[in-house]
C-alpha atoms as a PDB file:
ATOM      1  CA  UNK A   1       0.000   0.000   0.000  1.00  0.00           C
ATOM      2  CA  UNK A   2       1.803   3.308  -1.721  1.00  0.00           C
ATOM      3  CA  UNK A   3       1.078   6.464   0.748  1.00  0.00           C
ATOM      4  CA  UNK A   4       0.331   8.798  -2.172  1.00  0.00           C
ATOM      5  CA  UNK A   5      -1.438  11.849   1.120  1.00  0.00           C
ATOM      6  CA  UNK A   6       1.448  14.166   1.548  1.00  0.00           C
ATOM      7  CA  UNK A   7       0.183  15.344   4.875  1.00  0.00           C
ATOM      8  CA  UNK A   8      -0.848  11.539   5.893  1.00  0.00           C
ATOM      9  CA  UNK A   9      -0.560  10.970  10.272  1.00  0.00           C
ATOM     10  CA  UNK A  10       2.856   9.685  11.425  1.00  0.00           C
ATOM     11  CA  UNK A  11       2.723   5.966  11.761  1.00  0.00           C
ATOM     12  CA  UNK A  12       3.992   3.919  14.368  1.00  0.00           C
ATOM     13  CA  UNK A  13       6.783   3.120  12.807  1.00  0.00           C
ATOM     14  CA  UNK A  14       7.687   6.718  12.207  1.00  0.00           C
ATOM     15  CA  UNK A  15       7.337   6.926  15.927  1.00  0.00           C
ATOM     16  CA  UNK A  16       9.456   3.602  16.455  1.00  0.00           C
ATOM     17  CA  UNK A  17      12.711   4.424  14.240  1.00  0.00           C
ATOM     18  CA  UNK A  18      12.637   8.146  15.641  1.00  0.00           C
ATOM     19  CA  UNK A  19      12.615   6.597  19.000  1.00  0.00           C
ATOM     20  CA  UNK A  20      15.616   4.100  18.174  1.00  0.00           C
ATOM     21  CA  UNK A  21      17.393   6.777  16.568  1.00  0.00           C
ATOM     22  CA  UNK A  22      17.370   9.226  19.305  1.00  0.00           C
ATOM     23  CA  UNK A  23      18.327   6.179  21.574  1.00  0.00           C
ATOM     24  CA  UNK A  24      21.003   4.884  19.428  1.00  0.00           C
ATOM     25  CA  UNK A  25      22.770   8.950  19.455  1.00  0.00           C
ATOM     26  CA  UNK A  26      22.137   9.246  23.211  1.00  0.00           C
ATOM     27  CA  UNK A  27      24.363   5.816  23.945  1.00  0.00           C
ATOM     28  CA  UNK A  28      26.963   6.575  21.161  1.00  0.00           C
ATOM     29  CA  UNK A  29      27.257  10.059  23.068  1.00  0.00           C
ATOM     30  CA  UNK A  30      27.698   7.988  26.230  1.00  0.00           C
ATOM     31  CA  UNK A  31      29.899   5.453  24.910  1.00  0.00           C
ATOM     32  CA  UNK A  32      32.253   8.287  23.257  1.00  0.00           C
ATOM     33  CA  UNK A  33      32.368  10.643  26.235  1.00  0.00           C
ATOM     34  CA  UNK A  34      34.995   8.620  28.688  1.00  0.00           C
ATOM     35  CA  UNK A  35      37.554   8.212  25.712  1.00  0.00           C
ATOM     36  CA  UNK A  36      36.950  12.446  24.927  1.00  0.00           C
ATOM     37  CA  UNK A  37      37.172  13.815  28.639  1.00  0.00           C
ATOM     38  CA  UNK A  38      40.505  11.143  28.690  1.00  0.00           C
ATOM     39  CA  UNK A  39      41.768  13.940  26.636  1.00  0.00           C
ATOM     40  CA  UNK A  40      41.496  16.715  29.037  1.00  0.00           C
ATOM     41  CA  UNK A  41      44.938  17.817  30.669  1.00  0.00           C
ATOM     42  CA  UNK A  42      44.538  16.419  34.492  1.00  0.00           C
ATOM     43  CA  UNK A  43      44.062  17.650  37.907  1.00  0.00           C
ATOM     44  CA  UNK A  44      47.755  18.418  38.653  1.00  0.00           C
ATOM     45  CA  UNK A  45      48.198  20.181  35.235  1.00  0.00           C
ATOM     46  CA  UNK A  46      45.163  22.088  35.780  1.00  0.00           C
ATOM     47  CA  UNK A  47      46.389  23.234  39.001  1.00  0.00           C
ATOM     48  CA  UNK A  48      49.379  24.556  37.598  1.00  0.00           C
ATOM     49  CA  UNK A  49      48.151  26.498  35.543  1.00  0.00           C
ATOM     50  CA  UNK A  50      49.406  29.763  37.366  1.00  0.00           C
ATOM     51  CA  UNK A  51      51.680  30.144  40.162  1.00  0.00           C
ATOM     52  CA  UNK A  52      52.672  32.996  42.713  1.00  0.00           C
ATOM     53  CA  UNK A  53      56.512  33.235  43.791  1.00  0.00           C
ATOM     54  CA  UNK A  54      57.592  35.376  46.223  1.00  0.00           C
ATOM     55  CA  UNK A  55      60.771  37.227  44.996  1.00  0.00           C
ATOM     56  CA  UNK A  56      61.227  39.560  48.639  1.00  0.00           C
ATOM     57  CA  UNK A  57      64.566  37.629  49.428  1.00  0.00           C
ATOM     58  CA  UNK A  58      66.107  37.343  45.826  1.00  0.00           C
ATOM     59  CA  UNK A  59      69.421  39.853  45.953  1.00  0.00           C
ATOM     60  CA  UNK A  60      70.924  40.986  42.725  1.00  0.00           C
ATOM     61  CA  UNK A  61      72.884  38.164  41.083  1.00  0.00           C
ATOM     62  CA  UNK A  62      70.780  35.255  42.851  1.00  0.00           C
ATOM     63  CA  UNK A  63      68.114  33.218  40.895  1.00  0.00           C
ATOM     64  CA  UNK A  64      65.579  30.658  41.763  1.00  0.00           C
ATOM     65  CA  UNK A  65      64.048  28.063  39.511  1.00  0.00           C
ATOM     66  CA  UNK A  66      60.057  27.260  40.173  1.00  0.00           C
ATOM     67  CA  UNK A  67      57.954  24.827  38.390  1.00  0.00           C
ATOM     68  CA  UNK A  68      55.103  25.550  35.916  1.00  0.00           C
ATOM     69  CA  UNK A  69      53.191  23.121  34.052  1.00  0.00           C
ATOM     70  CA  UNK A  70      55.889  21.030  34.883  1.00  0.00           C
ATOM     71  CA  UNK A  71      58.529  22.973  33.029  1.00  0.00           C
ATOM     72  CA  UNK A  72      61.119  24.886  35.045  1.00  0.00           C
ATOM     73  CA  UNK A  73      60.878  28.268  35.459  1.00  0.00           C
ATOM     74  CA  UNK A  74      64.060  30.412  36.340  1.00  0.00           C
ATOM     75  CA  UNK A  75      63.532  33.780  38.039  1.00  0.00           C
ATOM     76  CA  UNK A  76      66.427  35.859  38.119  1.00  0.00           C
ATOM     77  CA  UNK A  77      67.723  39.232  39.970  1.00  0.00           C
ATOM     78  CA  UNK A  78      70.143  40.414  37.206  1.00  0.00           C
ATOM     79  CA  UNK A  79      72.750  42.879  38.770  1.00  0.00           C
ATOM     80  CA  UNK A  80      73.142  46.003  37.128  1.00  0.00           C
ATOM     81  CA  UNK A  81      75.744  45.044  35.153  1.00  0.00           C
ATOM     82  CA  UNK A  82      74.034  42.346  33.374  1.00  0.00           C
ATOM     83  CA  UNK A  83      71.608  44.474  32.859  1.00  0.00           C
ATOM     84  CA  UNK A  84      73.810  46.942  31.358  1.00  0.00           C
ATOM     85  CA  UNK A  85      75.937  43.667  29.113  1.00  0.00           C
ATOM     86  CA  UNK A  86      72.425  43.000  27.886  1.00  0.00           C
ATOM     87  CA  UNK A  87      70.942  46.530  26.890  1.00  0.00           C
ATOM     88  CA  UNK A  88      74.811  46.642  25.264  1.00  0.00           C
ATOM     89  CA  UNK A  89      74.281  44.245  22.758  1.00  0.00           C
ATOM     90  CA  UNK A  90      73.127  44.961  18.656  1.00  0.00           C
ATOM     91  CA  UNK A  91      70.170  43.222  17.396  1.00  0.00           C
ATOM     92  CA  UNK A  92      72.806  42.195  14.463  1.00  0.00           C
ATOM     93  CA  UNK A  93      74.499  40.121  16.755  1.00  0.00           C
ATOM     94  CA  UNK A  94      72.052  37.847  17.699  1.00  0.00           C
ATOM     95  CA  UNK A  95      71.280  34.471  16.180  1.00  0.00           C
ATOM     96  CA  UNK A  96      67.050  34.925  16.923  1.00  0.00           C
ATOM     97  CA  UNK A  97      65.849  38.310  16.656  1.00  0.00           C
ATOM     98  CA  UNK A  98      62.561  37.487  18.046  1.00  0.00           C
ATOM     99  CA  UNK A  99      62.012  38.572  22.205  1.00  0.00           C
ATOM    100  CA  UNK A 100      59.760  35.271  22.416  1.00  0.00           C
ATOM    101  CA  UNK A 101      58.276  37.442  25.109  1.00  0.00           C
ATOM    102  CA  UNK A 102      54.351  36.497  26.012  1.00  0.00           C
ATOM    103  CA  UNK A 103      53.936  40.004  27.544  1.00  0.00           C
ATOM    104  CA  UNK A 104      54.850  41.700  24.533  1.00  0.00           C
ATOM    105  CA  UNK A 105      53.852  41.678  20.554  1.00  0.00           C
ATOM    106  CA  UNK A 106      55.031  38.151  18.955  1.00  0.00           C
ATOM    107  CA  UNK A 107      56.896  40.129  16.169  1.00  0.00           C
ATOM    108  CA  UNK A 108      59.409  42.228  18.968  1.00  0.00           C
ATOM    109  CA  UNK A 109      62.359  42.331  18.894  1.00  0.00           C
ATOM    110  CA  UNK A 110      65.043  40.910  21.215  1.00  0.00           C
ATOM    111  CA  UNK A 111      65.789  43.521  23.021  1.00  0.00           C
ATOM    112  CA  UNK A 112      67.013  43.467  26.687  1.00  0.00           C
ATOM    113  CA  UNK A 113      64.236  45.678  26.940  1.00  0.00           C
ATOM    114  CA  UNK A 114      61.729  43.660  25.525  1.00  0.00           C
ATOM    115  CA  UNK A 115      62.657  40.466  27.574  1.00  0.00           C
ATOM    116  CA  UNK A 116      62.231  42.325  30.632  1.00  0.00           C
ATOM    117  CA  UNK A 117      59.115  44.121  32.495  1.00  0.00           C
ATOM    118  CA  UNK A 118      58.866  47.961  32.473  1.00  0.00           C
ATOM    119  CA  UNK A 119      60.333  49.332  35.538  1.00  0.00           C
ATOM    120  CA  UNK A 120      61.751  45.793  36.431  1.00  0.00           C
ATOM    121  CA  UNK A 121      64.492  45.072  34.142  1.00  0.00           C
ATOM    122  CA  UNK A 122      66.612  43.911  36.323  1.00  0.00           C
ATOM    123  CA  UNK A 123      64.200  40.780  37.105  1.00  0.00           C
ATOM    124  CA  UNK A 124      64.264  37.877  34.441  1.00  0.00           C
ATOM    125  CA  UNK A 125      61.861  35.112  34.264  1.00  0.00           C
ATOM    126  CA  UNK A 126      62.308  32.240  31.426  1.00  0.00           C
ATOM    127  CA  UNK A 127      61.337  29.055  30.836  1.00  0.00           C
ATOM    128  CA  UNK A 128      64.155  27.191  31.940  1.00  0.00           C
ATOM    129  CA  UNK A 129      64.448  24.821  28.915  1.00  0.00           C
ATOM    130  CA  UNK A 130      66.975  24.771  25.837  1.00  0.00           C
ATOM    131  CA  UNK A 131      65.172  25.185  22.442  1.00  0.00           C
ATOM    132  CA  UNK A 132      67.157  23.077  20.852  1.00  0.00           C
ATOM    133  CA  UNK A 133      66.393  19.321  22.571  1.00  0.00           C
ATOM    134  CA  UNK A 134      64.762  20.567  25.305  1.00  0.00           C
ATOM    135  CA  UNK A 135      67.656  20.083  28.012  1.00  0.00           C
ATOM    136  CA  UNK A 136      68.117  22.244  31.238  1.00  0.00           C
ATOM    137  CA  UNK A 137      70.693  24.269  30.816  1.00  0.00           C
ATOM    138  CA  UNK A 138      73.262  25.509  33.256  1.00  0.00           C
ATOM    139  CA  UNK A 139      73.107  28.860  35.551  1.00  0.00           C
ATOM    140  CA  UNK A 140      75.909  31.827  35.116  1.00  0.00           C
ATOM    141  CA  UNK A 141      77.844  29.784  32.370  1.00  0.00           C
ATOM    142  CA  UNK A 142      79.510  29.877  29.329  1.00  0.00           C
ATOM    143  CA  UNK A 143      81.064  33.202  27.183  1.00  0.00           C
ATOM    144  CA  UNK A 144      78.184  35.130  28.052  1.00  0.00           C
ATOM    145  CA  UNK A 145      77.293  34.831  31.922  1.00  0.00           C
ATOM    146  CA  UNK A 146      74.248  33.558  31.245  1.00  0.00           C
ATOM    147  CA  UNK A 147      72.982  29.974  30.469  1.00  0.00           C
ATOM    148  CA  UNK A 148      75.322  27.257  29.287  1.00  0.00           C
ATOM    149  CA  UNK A 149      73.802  23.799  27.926  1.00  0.00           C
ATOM    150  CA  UNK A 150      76.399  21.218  28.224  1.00  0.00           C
ATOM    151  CA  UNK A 151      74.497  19.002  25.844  1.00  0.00           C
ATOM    152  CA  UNK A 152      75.052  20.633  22.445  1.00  0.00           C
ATOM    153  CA  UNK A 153      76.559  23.673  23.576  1.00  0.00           C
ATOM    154  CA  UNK A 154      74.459  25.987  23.063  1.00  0.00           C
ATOM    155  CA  UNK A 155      75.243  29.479  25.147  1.00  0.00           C
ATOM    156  CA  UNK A 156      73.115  32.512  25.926  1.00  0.00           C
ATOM    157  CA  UNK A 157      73.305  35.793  27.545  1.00  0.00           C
ATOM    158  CA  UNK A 158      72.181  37.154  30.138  1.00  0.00           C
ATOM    159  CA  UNK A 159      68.833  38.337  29.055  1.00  0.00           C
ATOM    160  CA  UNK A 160      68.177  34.487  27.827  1.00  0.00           C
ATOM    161  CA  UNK A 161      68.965  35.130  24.178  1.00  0.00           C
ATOM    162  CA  UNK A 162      70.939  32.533  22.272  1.00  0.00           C
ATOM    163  CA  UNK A 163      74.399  33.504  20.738  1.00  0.00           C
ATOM    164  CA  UNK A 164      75.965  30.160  19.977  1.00  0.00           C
ATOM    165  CA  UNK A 165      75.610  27.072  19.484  1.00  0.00           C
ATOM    166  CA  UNK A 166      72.431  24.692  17.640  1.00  0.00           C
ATOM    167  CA  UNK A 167      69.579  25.836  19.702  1.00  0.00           C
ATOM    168  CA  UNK A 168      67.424  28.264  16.977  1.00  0.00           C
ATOM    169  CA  UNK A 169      65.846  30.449  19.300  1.00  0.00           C
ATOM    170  CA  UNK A 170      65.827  31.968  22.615  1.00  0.00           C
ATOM    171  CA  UNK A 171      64.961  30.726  26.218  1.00  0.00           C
ATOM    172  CA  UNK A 172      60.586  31.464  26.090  1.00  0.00           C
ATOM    173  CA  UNK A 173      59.436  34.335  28.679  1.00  0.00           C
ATOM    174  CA  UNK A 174      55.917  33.085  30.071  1.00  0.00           C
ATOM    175  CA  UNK A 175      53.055  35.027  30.687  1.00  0.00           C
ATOM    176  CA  UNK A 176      53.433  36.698  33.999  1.00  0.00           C
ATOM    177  CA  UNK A 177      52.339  39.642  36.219  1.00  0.00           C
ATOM    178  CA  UNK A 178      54.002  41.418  39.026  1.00  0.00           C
ATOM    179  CA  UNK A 179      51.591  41.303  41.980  1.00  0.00           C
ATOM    180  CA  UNK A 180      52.950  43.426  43.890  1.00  0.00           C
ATOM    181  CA  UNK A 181      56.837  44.716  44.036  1.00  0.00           C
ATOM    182  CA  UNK A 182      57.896  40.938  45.688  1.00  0.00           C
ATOM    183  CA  UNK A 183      55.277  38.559  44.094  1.00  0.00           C
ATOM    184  CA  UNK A 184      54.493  37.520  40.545  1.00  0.00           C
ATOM    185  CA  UNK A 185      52.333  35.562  39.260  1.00  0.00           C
ATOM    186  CA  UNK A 186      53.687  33.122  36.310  1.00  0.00           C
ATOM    187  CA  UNK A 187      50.796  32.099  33.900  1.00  0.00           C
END
């Protein structure tokens, strides 16, 4: 029997394979949603996500090294000459041009200026990791004063830049704020 009545009565069957269907999406849904929220970063990440370090006993010339989102995280009281040897060198000379500053427009340059906070240039904060393999490098080494990886030898300065060696770019400056003249808050 051909249903020829464009505006005929839904049928039970109409009823029956809507039904199904709308059954069949609900447990799909429910079958897909523990391998999706597996996905999700977990509760220690999460947690991580920001991080408040007090700086109040950090002299010129000491550093301390915090972890964020499991990376390390190297805070740094430059003295004023470091500041000075970093403000002191040309753009020219440097192998990554780039600040790879958070705070600041992706396209600045690498300044000492622009890998510092206004009014606190004498305070550093980097992530702690070489760009080239991803080692940790060393404190106050190498040519430059600065960071020294003994992996690959790669070298940079005291405002984090790189100057020699394989690593392509230079040591990433996080998102962070200055709470207050002796906290900031990294992420």
């Amino acid at each position: 029997m051909a249903h020829t009545d464009t505006t005929a009565e839904p049928t039970r069957r109409d009823f029956l394979l809507l039904t199904a269907g709308a059954f069949g999406v609900v447990g799909a849904a429910a079958t897909a949603w523990p391998f999706i929220d597996q996905m999700n970063p977990d509760a220690s990440t999460r947690a991580l996500a920001s991080v408040e370090v007090d700086i109040a006993a950090l002299e010129p010339g000491q550093a301390i090294t915090v972890l964020w989102r499991g990376k390390p995280v190297v805070i740094r009281n430059r003295t004023d000459k470091e500041v000075e040897e970093g403000k002191a060198v040309k753009l020219e000379e440097l192998k990554d041009r780039l600040a790879r500053n958070a705070n600041v427009d992706p396209t600045a340059e690498a300044t000492d200026a622009n890998r510092s906070a206004k009014g606190k240039e004498n305070i550093l904060l980097m992530v702690k990791v070489c760009t080239h393999l991803g080692c940790i490098p060393l404190d106050q080494q190498g040519e430059f004063g600065g960071w020294f990886c003994p992996c690959h030898g790669s070298q940079y300065d005291t405002a984090g830049r790189i100057r020699k060696g394989p690593a392509p770019e230079n040591l990433p400056i996080p998102a962070y704020t200055f709470l207050s003249d002796t906290k900031i808050r990294v992420g």
